[in-house]
Protein backbone atom coordinates (compact mmCIF):
# COMPACT_ATOMS: atom_id res chain seq x y z
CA UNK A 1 -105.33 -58.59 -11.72
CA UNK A 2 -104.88 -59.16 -15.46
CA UNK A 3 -106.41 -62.20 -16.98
CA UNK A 4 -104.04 -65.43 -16.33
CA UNK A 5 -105.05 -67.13 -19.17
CA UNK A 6 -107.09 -69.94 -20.25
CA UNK A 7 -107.73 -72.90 -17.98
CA UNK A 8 -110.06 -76.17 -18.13
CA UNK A 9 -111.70 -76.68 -15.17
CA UNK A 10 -112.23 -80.66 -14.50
CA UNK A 11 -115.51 -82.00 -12.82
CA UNK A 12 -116.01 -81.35 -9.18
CA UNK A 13 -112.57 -78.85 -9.27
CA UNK A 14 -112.89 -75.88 -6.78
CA UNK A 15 -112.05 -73.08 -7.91
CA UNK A 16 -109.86 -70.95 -6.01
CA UNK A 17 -110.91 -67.32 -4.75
CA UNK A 18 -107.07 -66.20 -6.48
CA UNK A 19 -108.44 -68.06 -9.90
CA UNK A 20 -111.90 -66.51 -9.42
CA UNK A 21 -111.07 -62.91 -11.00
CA UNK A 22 -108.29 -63.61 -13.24
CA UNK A 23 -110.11 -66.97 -14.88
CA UNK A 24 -114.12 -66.63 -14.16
CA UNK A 25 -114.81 -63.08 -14.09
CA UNK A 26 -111.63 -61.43 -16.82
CA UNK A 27 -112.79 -63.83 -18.81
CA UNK A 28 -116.51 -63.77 -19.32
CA UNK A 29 -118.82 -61.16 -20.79
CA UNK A 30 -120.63 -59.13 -17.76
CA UNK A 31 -123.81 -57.64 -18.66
CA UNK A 32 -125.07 -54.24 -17.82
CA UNK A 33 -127.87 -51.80 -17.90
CA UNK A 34 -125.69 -48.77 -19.31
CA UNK A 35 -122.25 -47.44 -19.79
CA UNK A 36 -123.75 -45.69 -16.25
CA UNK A 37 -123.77 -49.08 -14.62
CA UNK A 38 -120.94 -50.33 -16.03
CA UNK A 39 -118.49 -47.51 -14.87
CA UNK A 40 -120.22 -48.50 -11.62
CA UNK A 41 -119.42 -51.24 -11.36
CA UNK A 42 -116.38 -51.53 -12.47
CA UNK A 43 -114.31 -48.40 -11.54
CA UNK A 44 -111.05 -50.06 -12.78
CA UNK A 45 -111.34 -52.57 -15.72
CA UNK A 46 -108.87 -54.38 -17.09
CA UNK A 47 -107.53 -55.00 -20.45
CA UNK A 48 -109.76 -57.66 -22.59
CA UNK A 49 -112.53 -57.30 -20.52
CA UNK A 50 -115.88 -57.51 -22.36
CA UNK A 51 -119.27 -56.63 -21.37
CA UNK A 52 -122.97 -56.46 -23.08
CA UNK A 53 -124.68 -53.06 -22.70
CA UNK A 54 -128.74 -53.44 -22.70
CA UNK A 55 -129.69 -50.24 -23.66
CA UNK A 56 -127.80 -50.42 -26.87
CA UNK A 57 -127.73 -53.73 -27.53
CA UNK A 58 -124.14 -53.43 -28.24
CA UNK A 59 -120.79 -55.90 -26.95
CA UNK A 60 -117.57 -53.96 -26.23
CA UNK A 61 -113.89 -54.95 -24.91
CA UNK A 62 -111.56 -52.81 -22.35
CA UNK A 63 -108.27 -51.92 -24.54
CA UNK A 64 -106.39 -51.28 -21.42
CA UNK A 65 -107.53 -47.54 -21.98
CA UNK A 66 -110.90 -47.55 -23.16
CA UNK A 67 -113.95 -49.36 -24.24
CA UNK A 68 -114.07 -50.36 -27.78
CA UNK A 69 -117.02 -51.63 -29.98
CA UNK A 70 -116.77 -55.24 -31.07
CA UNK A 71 -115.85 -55.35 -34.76
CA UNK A 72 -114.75 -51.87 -35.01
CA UNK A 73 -117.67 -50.22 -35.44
CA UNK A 74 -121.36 -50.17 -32.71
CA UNK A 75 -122.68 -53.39 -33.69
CA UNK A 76 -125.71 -54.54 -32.56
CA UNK A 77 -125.44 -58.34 -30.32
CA UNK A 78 -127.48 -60.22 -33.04
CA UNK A 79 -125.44 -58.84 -35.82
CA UNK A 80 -121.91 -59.58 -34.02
CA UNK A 81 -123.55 -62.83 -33.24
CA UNK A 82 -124.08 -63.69 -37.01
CA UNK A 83 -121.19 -62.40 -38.15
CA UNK A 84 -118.90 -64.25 -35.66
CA UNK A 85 -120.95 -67.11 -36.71
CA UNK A 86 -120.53 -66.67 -40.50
């Protein structure tokens, strides 16, 4: 399921397991070990997905046909970080 957009969760809200994937999980940035463990993990991604590799230290988001670097070019975290922050 594609994202379904933004949503503001209220206090004490339960969030619904049809919510869960198209506003928790489409819209955070998952963490991995590699590329390895990514494409693991996620055999089927969906466009604007974003995930944090470890072993590069880079962030990247699913186009809807590939991972792409953050910023255009590999990045490092702390640099996107400062730059986003800029």
């Amino acid at each position: 399921m594609a994202g379904l957009g933004y949503k503001q969760f209220s206090a004490g809200e339960i969030l619904q397991a049809t919510e869960l994937q198209g506003y928790a999980v489409d819209q955070s940035v998952m963490v991995f070990d590699s590329v390895a463990a990514r494409s693991s993990a996620l055999p089927s991604p969906t466009e604007g997905m974003m995930s944090y590799l470890k072993d590069t230290d880079s962030v990247q988001a699913f186009s809807g046909s590939s991972w792409q670097a953050v910023g255009g070019a590999t990045v490092g975290f702390e640099q996107t970080f400062l730059l986003m922050g800029a």
